[in-house]
C-alpha atoms as a PDB file:
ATOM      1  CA  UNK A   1     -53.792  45.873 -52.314  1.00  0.00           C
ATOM      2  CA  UNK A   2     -50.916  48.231 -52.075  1.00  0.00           C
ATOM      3  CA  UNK A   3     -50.773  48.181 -48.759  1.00  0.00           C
ATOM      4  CA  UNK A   4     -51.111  44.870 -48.089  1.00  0.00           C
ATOM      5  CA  UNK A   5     -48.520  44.009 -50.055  1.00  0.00           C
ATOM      6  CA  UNK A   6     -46.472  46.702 -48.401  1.00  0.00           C
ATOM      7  CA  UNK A   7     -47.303  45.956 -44.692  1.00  0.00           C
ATOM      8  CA  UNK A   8     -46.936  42.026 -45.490  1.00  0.00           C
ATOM      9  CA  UNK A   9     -43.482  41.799 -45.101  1.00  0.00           C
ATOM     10  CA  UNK A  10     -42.791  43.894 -41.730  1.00  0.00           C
ATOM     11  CA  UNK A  11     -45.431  41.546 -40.380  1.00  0.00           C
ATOM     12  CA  UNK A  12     -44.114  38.501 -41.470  1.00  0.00           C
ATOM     13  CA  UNK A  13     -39.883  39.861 -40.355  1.00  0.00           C
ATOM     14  CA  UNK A  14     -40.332  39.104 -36.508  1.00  0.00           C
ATOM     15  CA  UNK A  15     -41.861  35.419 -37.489  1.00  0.00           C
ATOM     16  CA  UNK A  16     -39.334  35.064 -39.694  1.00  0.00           C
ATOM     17  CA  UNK A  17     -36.627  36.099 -37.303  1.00  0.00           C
ATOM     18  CA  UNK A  18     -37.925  33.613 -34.894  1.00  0.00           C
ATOM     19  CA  UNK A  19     -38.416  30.908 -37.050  1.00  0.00           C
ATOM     20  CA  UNK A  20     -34.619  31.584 -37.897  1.00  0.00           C
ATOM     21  CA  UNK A  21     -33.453  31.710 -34.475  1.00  0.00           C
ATOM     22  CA  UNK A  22     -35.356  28.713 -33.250  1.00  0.00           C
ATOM     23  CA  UNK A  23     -33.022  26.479 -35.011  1.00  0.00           C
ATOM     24  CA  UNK A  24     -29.599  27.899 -33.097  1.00  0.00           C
ATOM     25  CA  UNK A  25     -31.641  27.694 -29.600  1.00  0.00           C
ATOM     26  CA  UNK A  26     -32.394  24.301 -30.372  1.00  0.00           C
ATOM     27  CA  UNK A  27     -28.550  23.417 -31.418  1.00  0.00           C
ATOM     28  CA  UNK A  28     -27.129  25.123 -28.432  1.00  0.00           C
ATOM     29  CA  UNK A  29     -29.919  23.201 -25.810  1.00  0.00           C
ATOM     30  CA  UNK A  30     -29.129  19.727 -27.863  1.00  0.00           C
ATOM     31  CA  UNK A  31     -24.806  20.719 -27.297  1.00  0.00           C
ATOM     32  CA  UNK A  32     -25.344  21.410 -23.712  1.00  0.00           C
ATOM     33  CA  UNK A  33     -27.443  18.150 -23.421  1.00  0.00           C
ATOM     34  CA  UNK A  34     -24.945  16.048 -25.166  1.00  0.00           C
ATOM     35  CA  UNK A  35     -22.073  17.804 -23.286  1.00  0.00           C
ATOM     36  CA  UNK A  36     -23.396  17.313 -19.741  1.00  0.00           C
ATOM     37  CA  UNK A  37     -24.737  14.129 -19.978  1.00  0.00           C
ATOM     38  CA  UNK A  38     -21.371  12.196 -20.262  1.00  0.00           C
ATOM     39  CA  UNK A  39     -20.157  14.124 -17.297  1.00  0.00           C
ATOM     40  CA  UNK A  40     -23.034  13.425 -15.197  1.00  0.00           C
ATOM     41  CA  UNK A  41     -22.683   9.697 -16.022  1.00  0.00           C
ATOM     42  CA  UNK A  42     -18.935  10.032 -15.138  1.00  0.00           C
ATOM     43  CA  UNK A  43     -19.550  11.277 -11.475  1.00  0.00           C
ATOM     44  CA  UNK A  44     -22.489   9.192 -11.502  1.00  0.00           C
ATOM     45  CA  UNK A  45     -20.393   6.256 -12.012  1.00  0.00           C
ATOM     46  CA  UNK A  46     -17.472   7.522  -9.692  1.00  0.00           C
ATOM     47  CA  UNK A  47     -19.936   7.606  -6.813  1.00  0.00           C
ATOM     48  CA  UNK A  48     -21.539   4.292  -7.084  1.00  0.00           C
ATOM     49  CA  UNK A  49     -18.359   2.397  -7.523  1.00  0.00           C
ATOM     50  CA  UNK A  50     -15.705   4.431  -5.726  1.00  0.00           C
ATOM     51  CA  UNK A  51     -17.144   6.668  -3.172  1.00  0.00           C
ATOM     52  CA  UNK A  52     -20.352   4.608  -2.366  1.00  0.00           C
ATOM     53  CA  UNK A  53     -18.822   1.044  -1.170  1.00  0.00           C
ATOM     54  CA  UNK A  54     -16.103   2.376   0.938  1.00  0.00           C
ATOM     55  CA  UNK A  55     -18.637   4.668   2.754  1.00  0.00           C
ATOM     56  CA  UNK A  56     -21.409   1.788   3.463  1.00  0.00           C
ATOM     57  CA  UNK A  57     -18.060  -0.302   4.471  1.00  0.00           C
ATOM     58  CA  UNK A  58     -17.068   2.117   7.012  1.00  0.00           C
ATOM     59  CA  UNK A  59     -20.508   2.511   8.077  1.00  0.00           C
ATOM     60  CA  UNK A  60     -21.275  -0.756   8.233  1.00  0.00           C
ATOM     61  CA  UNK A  61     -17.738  -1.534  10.825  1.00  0.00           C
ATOM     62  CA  UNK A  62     -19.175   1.483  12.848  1.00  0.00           C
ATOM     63  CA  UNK A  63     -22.647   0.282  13.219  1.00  0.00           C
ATOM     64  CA  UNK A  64     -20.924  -3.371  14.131  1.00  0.00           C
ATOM     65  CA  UNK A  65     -18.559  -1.653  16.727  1.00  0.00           C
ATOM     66  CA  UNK A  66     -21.806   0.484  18.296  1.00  0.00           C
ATOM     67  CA  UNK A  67     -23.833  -3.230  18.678  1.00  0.00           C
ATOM     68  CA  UNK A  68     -20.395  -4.445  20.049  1.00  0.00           C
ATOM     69  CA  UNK A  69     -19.667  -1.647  22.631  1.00  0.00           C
ATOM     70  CA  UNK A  70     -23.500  -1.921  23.474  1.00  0.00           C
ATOM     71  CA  UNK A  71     -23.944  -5.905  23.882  1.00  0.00           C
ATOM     72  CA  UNK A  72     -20.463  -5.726  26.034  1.00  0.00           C
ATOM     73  CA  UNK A  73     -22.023  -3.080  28.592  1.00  0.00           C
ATOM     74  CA  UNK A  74     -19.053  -0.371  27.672  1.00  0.00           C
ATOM     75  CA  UNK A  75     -15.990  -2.258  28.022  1.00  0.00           C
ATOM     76  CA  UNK A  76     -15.011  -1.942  24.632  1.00  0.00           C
ATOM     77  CA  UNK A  77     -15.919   1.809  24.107  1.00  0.00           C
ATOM     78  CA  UNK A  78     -17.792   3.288  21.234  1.00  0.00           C
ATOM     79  CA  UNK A  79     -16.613   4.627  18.021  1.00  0.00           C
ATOM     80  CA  UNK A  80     -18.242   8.532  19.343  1.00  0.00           C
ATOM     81  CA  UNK A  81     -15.954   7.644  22.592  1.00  0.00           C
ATOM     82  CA  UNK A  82     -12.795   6.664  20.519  1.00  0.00           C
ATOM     83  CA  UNK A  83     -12.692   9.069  18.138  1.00  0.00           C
ATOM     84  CA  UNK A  84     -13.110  12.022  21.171  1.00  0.00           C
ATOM     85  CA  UNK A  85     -10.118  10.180  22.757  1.00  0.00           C
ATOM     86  CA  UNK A  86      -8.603  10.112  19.518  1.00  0.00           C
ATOM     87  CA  UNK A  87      -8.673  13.932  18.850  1.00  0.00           C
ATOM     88  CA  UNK A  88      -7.109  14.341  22.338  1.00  0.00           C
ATOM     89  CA  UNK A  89      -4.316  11.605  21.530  1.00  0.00           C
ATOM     90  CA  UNK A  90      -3.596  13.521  18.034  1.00  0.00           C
ATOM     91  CA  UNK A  91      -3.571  16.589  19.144  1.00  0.00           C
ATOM     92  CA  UNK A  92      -0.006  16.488  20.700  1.00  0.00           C
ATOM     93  CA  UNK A  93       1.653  13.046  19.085  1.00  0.00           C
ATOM     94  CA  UNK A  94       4.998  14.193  19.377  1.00  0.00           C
ATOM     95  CA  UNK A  95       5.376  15.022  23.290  1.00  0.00           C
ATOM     96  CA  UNK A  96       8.052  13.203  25.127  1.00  0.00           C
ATOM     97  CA  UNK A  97       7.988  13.119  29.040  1.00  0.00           C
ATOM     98  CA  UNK A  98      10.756  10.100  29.175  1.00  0.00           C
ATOM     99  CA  UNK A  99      11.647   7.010  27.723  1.00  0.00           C
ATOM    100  CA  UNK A 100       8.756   5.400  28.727  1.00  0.00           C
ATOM    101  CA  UNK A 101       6.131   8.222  28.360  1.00  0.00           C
ATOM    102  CA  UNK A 102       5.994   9.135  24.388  1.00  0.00           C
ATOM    103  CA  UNK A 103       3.293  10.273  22.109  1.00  0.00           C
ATOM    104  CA  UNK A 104       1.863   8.085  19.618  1.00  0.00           C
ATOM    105  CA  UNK A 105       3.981   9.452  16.296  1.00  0.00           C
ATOM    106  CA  UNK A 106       7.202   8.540  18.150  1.00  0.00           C
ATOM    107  CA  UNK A 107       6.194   5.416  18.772  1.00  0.00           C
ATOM    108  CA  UNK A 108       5.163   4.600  15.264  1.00  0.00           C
ATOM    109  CA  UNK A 109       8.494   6.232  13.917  1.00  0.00           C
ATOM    110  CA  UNK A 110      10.061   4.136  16.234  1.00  0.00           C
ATOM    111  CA  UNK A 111       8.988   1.098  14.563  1.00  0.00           C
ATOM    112  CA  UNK A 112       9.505   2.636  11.363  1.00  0.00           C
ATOM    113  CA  UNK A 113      13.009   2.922  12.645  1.00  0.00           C
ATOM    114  CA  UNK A 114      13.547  -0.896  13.081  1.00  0.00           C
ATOM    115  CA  UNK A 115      11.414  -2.243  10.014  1.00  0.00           C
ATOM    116  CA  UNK A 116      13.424   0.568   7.592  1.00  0.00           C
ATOM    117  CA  UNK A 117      16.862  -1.116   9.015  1.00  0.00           C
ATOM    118  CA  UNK A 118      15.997  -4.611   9.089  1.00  0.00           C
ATOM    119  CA  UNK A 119      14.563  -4.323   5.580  1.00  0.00           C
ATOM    120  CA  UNK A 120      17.608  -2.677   4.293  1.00  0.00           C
ATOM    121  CA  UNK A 121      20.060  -5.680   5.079  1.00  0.00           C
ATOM    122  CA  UNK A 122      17.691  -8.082   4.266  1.00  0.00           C
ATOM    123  CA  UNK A 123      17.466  -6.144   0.410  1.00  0.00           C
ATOM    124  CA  UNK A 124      21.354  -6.329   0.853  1.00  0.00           C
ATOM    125  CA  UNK A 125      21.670  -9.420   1.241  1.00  0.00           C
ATOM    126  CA  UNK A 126      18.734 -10.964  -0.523  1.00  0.00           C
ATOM    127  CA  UNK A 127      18.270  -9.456  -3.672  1.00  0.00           C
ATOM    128  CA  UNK A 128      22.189 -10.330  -4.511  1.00  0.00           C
ATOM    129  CA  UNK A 129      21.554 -13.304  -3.409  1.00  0.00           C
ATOM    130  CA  UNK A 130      18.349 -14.122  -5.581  1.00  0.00           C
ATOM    131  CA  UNK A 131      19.882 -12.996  -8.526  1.00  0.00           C
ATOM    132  CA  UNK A 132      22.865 -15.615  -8.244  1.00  0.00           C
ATOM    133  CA  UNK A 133      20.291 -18.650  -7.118  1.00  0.00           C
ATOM    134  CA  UNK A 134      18.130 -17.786 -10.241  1.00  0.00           C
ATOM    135  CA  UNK A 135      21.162 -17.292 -12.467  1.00  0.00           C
ATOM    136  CA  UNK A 136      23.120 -20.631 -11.789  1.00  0.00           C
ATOM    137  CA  UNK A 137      21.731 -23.774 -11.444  1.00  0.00           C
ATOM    138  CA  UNK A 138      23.944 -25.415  -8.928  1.00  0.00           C
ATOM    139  CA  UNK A 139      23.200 -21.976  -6.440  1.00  0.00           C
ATOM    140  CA  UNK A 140      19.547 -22.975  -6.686  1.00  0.00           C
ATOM    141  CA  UNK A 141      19.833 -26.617  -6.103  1.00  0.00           C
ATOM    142  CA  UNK A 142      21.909 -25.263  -3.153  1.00  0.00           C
ATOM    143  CA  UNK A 143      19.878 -22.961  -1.548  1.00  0.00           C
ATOM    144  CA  UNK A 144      16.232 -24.309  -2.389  1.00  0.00           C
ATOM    145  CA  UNK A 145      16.168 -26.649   0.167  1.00  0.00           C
ATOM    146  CA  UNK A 146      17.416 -24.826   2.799  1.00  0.00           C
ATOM    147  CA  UNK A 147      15.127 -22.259   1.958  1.00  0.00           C
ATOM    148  CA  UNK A 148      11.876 -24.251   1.780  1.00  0.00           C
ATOM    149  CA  UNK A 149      13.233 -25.187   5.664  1.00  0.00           C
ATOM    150  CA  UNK A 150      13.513 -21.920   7.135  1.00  0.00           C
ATOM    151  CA  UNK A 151      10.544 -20.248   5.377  1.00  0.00           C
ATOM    152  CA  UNK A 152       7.605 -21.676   6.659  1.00  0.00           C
ATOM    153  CA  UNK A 153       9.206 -21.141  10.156  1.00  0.00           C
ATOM    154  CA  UNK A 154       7.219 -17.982  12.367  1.00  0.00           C
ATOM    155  CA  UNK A 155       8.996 -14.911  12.472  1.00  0.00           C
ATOM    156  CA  UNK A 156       8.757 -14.818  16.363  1.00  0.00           C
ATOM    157  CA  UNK A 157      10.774 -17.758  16.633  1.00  0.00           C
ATOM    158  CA  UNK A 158      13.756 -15.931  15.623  1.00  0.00           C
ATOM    159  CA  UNK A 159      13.586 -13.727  18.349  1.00  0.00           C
ATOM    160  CA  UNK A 160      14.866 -15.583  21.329  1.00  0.00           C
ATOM    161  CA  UNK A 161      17.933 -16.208  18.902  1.00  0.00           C
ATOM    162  CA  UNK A 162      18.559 -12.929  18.820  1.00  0.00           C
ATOM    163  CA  UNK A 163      18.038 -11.519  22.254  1.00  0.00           C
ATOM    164  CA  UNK A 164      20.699 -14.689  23.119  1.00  0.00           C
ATOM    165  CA  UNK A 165      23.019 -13.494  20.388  1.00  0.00           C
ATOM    166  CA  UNK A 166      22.931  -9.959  20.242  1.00  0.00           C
ATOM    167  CA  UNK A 167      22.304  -9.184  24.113  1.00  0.00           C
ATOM    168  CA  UNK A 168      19.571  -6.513  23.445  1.00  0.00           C
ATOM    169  CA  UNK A 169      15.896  -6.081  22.834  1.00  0.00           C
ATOM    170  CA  UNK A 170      16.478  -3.643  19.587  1.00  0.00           C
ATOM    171  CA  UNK A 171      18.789  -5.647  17.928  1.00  0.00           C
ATOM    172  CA  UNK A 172      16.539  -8.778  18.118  1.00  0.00           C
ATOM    173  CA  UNK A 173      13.679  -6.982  16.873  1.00  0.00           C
ATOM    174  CA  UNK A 174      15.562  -5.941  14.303  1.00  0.00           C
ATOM    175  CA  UNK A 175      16.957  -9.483  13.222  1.00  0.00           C
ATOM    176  CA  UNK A 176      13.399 -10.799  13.063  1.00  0.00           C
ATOM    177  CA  UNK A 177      12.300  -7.858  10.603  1.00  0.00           C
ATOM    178  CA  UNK A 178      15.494  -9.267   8.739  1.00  0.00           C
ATOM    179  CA  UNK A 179      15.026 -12.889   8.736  1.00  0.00           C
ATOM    180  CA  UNK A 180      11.080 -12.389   8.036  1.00  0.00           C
ATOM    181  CA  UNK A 181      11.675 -10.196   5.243  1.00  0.00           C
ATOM    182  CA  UNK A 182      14.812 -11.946   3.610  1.00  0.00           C
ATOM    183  CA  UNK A 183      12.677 -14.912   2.115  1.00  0.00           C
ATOM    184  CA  UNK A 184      10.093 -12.700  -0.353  1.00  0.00           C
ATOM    185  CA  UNK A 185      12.807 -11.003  -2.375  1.00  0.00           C
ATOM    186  CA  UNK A 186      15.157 -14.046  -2.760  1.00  0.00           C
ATOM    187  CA  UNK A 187      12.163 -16.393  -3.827  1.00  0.00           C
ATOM    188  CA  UNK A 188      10.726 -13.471  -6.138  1.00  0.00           C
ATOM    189  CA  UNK A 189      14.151 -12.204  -7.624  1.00  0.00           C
ATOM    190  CA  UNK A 190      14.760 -15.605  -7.948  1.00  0.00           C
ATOM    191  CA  UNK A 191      11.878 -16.707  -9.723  1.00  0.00           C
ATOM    192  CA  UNK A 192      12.159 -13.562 -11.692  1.00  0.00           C
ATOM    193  CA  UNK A 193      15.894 -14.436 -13.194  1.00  0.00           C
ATOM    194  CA  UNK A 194      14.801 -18.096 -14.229  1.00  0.00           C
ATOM    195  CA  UNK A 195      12.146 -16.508 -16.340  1.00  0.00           C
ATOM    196  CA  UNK A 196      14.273 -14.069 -18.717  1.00  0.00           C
ATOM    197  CA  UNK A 197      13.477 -15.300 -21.935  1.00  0.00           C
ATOM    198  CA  UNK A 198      16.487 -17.916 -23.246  1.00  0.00           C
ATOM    199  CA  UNK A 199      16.276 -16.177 -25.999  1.00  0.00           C
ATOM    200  CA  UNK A 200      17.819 -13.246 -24.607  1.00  0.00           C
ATOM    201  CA  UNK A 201      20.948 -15.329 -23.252  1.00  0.00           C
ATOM    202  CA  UNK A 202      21.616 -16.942 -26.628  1.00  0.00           C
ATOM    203  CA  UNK A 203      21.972 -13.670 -27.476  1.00  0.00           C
ATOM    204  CA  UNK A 204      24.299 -12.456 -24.725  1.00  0.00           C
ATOM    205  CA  UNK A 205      26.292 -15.689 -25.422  1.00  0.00           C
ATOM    206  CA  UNK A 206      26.634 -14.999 -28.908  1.00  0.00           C
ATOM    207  CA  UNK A 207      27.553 -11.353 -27.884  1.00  0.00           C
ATOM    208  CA  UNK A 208      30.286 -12.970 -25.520  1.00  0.00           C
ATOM    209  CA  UNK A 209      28.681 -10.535 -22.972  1.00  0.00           C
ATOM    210  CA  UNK A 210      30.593 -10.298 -19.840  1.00  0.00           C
ATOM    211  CA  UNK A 211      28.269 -11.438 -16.392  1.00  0.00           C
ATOM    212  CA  UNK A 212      28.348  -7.657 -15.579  1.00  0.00           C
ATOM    213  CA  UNK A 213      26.888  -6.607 -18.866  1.00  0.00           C
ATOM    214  CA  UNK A 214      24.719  -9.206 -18.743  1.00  0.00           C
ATOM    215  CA  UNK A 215      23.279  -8.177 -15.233  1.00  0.00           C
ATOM    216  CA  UNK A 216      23.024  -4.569 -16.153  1.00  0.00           C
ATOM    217  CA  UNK A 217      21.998  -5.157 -19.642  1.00  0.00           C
ATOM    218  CA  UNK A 218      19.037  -8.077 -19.646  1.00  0.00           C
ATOM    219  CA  UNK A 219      18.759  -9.397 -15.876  1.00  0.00           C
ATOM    220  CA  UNK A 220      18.139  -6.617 -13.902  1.00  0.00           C
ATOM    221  CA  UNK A 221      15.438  -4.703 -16.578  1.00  0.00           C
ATOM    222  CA  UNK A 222      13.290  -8.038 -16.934  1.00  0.00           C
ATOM    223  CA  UNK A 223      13.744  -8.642 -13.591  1.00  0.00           C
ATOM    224  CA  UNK A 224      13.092  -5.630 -11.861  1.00  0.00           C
ATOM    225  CA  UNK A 225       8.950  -5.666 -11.751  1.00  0.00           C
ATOM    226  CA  UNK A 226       9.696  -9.271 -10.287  1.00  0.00           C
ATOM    227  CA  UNK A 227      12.239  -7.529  -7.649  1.00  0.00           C
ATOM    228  CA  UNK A 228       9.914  -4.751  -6.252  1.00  0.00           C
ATOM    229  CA  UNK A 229       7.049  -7.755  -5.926  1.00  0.00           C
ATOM    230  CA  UNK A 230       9.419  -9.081  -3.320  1.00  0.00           C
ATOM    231  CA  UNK A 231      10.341  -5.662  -1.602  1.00  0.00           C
ATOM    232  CA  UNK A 232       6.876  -5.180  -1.623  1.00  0.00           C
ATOM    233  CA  UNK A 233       5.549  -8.161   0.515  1.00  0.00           C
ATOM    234  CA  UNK A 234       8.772  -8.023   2.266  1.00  0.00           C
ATOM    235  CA  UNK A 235       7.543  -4.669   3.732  1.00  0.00           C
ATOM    236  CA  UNK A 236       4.072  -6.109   4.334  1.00  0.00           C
ATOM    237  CA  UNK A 237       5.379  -8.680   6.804  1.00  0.00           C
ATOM    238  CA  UNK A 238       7.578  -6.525   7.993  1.00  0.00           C
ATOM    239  CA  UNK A 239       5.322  -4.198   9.370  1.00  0.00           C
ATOM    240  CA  UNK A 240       3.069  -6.919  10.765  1.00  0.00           C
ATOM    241  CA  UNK A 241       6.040  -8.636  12.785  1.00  0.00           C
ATOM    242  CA  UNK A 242       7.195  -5.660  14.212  1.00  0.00           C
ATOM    243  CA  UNK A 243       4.657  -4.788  16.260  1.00  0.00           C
ATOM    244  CA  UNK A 244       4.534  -8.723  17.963  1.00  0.00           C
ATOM    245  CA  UNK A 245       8.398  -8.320  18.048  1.00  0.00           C
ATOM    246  CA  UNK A 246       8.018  -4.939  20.124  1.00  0.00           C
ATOM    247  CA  UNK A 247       5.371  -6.293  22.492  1.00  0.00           C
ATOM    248  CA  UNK A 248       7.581  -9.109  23.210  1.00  0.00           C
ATOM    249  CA  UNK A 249      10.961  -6.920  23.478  1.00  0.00           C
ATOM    250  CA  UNK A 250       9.826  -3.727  24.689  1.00  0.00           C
ATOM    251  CA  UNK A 251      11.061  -0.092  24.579  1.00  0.00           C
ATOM    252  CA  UNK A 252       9.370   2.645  22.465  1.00  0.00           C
ATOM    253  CA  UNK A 253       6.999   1.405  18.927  1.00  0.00           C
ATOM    254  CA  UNK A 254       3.914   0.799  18.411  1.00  0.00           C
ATOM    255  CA  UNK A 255       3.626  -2.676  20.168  1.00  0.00           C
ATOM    256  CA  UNK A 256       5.090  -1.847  22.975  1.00  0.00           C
ATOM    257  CA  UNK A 257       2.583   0.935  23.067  1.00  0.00           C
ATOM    258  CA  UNK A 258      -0.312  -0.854  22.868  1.00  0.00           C
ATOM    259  CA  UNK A 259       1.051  -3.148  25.758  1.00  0.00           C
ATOM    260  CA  UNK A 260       1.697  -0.691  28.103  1.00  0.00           C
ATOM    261  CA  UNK A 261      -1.771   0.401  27.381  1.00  0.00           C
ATOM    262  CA  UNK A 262      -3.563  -2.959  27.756  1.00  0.00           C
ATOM    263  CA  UNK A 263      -1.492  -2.945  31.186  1.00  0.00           C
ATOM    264  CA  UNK A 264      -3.002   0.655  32.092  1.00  0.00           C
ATOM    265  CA  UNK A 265      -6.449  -0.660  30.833  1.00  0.00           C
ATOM    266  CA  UNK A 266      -6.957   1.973  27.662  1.00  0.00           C
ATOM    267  CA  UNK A 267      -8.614   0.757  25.638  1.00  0.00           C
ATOM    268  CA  UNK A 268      -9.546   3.219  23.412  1.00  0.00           C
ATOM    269  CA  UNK A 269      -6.195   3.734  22.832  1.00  0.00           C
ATOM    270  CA  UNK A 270      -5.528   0.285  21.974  1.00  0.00           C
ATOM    271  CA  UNK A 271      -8.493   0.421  19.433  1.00  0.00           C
ATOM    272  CA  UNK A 272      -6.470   3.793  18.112  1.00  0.00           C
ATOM    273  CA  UNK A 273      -3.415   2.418  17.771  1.00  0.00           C
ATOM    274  CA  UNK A 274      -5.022  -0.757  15.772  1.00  0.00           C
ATOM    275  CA  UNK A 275      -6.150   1.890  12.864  1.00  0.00           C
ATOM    276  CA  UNK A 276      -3.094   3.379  13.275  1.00  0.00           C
ATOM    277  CA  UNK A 277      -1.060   0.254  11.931  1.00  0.00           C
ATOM    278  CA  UNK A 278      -4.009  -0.349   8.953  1.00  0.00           C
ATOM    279  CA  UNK A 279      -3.484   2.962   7.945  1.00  0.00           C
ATOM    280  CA  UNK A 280       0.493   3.029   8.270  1.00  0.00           C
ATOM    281  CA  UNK A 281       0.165  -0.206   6.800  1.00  0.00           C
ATOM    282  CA  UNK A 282      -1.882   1.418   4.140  1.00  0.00           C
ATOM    283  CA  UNK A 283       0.335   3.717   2.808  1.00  0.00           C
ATOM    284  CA  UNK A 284       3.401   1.486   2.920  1.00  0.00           C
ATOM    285  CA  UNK A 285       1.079  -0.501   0.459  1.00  0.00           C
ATOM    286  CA  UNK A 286       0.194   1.825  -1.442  1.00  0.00           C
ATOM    287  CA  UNK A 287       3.394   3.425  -2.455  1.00  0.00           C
ATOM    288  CA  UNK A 288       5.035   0.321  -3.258  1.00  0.00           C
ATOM    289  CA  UNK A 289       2.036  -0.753  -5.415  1.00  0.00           C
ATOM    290  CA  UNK A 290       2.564   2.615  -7.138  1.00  0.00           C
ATOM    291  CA  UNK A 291       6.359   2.036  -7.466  1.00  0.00           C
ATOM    292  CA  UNK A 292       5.606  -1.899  -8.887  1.00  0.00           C
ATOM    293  CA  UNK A 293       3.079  -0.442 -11.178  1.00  0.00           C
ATOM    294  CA  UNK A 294       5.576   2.275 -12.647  1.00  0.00           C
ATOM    295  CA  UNK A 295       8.538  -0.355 -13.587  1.00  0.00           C
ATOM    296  CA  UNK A 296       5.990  -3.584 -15.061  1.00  0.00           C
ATOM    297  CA  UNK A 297       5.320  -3.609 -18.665  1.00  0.00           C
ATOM    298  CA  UNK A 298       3.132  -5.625 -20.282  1.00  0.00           C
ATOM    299  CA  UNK A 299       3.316  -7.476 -22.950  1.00  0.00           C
ATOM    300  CA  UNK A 300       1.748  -6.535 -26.620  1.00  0.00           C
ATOM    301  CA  UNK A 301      -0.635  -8.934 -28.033  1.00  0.00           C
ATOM    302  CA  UNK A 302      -1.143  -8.393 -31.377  1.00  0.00           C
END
């Protein structure tokens, strides 16, 4: 009886120390359950709605382009085909063997070139401009019918005005990238003055703000998201006309690229230079979305 009572208890310690430790396994394998399982439904959820779609999008315009370049007998090559002519093209975009004879990234920073100079006077002159049609009401009666005239008018039509005006084909292309991308940020800036609050010019008035003040003060913050709306589809036309403008005009951009190589029968680099423009035309997007997004607040509803 001794004994057993003795011995009991070193039999019973390693049960006991198992029983005790059972409970801390368990806690750790329920933490690391509860602690993975949000992650994995994170990246789960990234993959089926950003990574998946794009991916079966892209497949799906390569699959259409292989029953294309099939059911045409090769005369519009493959996507395998284009994107081994494409690694060749990339592979040396800057060379230069004469004016008429340039790699692919001058030619796009050629049209850069024109749409960054024609943009710039038409912000000059447009965003002023907006802000004094939406301030005073006689400016707008003024101007709105002149501008729901010339608006709906295609950008290419300006261009034999300006080769006859300004003698030259860079000059006209640039006019067109003005006069295309002059009508967004007057309409938008415009738009964007006539709806300040009026309670915010009582106030000014009571102030006896100067116009200055009252520019820098109220107009130009409430306006601003309003503003970069405007730059933003300015540049988005921009970019489109140039490249109709510079097939039309010649001389080194992307247009006039993809002419000359429609008249030397590439095309795979026509197909190239097409994803070129998306993706230029991407990241022009892009940016200015990002650059909108970082100067509009919204509103707090209670």
């Amino acid at each position: 009886m001794v004994s057993a009572v003795f011995h009991s208890p070193l039999e019973t310690a390693p049960a006991r120390s198992e029983r005790a430790s059972a409970p801390k396994d368990a806690k750790s394998q329920t933490v690391a359950v509860t602690t993975g399982s949000p992650l994995a439904k994170r990246l789960a959820s990234v993959f089926w709605l950003a990574v998946l779609p794009p991916v079966l999008g892209l497949g799906l315009l390569a699959l259409l382009w292989e029953l294309v370049s099939v059911g045409t007998g090769s005369s519009i090559p493959s996507p395998a085909e284009t994107f081994k002519q494409a690694v060749v093209l990339f592979s040396d975009p800057f060379y230069s063997k004469g004016p008429n004879d340039q790699g692919v990234g001058w030619n796009v920073l050629s049209s850069l070139k024109r749409v960054a100079m024609g943009f710039g006077m038409a912000a000059l002159v447009g965003i002023p401009l907006g802000f004094m049609i939406g301030r005073f009401g006689f400016l707008s009666r003024m101007f709105n019918p002149l501008i729901s005239l010339l608006r709906p008018v295609s950008p290419l039509a300006w261009l034999p005005i300006g080769l006859l005006v300004f003698k030259g084909a860079n000059p006209a292309a640039i006019w067109t990238i003005f006069i295309c991308s002059i009508w967004p940020m007057i309409i938008n800036t415009a738009v964007g003055v006539q709806r300040v609050p009026q309670d915010y010019m009582n106030v000014a008035r009571v102030l006896n703000l100067s116009e200055w003040k009252i520019f820098t003060k109220i107009l130009f913050p409430a306006v601003l998201p309003y503003m970069l709306t405007g730059v933003r589809l300015a540049v988005g036309t921009a970019w489109l006309v140039i490249v109709a403008a510079e097939m039309l005009t010649g001389g080194v951009g992307i247009g006039f690229w993809i002419w000359d190589e429609w008249n030397n029968l590439n095309v795979k680099n026509i197909i190239i230079a097409i994803f070129v423009i998306g993706i230029v035309g991407l990241v022009l997007e892009f940016a200015l979305i990002k650059l909108a997004t970082a100067f509009t607040f919204e509103e707090v509803k209670s």
